[in-house]
C-alpha atoms as a PDB file:
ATOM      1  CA  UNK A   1       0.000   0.000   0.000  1.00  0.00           C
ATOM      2  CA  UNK A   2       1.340   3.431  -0.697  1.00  0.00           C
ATOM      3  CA  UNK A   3       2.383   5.483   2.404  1.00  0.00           C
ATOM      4  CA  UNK A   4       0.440   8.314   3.475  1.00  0.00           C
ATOM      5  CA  UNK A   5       1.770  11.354   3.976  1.00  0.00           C
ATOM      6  CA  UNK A   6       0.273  14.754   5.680  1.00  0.00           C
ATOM      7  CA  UNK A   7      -0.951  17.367   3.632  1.00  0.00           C
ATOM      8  CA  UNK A   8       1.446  19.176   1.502  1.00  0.00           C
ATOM      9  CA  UNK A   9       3.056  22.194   2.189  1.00  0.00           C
ATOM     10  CA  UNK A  10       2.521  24.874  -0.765  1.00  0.00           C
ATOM     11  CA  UNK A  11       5.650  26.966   0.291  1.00  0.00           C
ATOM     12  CA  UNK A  12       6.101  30.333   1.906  1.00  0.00           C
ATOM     13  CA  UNK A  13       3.291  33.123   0.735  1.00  0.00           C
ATOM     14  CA  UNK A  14       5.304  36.351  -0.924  1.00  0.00           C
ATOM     15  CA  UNK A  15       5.777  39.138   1.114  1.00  0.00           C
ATOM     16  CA  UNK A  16       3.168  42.075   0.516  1.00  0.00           C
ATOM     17  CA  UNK A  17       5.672  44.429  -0.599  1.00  0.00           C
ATOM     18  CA  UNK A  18       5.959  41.742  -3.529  1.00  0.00           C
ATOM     19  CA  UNK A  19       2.811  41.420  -4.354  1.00  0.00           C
ATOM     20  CA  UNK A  20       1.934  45.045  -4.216  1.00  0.00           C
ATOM     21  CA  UNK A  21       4.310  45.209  -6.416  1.00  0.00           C
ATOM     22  CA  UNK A  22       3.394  42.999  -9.154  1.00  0.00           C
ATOM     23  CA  UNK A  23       0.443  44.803  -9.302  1.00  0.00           C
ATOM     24  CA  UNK A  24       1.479  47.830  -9.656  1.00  0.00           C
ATOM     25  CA  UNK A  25       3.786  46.862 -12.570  1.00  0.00           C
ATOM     26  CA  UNK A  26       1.039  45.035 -13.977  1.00  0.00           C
ATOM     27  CA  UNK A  27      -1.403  47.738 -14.123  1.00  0.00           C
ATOM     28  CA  UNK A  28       1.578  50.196 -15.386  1.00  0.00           C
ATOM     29  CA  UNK A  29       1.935  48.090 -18.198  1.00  0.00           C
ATOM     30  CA  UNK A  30      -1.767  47.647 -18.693  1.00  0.00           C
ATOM     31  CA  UNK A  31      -1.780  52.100 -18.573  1.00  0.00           C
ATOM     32  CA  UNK A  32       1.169  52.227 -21.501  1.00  0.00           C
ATOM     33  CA  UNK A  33      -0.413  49.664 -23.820  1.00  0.00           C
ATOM     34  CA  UNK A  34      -3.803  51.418 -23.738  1.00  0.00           C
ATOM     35  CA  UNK A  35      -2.459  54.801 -24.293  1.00  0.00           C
ATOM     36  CA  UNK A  36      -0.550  53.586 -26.674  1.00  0.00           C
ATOM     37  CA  UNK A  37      -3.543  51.822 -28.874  1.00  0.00           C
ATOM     38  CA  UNK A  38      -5.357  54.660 -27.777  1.00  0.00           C
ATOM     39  CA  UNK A  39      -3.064  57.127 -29.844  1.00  0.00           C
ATOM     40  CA  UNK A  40      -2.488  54.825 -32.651  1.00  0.00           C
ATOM     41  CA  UNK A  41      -6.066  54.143 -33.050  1.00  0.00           C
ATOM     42  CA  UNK A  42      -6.525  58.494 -33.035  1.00  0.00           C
ATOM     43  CA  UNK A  43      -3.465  58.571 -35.396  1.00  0.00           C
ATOM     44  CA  UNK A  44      -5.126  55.959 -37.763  1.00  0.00           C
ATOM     45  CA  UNK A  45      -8.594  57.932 -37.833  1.00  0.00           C
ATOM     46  CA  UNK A  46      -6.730  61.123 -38.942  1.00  0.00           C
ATOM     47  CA  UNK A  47      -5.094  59.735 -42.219  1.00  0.00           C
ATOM     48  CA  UNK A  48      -6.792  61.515 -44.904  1.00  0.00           C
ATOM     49  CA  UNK A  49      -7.605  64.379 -42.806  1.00  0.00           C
ATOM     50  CA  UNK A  50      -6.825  68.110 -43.861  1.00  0.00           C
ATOM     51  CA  UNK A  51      -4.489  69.044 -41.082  1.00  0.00           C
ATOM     52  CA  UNK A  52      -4.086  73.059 -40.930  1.00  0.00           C
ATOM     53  CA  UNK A  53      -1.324  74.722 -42.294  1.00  0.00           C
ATOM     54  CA  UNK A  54      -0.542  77.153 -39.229  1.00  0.00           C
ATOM     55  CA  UNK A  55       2.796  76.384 -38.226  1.00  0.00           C
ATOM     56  CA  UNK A  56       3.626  76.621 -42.041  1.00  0.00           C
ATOM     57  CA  UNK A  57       2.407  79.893 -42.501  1.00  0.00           C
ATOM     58  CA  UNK A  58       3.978  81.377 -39.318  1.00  0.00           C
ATOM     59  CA  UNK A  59       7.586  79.889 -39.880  1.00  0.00           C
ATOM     60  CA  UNK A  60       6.547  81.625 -43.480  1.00  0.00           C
ATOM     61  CA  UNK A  61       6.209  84.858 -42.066  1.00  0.00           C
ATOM     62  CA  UNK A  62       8.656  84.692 -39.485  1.00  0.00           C
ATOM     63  CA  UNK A  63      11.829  87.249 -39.668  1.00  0.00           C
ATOM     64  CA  UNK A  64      15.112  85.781 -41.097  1.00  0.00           C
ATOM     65  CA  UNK A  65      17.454  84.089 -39.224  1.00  0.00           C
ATOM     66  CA  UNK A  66      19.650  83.808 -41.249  1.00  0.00           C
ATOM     67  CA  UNK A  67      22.032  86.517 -39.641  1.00  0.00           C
ATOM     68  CA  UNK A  68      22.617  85.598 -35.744  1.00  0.00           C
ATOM     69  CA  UNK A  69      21.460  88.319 -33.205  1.00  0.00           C
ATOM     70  CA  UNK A  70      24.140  90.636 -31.580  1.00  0.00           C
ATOM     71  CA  UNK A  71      25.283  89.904 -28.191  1.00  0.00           C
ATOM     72  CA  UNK A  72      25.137  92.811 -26.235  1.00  0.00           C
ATOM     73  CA  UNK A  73      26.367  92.891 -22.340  1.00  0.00           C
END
């Protein structure tokens, strides 16, 4: 007959500290990949979109820098 034993022993539980954090990296992780979809799925939706033209126009109309500014002290 097979010998008996007592119950088994599943180990020592992780300290709290541990398991705090595990879940903190886990739900970190879970935060970055839904920003992340998030964005490209706003990304994707503006393909084909007329985007304005501001920043174009102002660097446009913006002075010359082609000479650097004197340094005065």
């Amino acid at each position: 007959m097979a010998e008996r034993r007592g119950p088994r022993r599943l180990g020592r539980r992780p300290a709290p500290g541990l398991i705090a954090g595990r879940t903190a990296a886990c739900a970190l992780s879970l935060a970055v990949l839904g920003v992340s979809g998030f964005a490209w799925y706003t990304t994707d939706q503006l393909n084909g979109v007329s985007r304005s033209h501001a920043l174009d126009q102002a660097r446009k109309n913006a002075p010359s820098t082609s000479t650097p500014p004197s340094t005065s002290c």
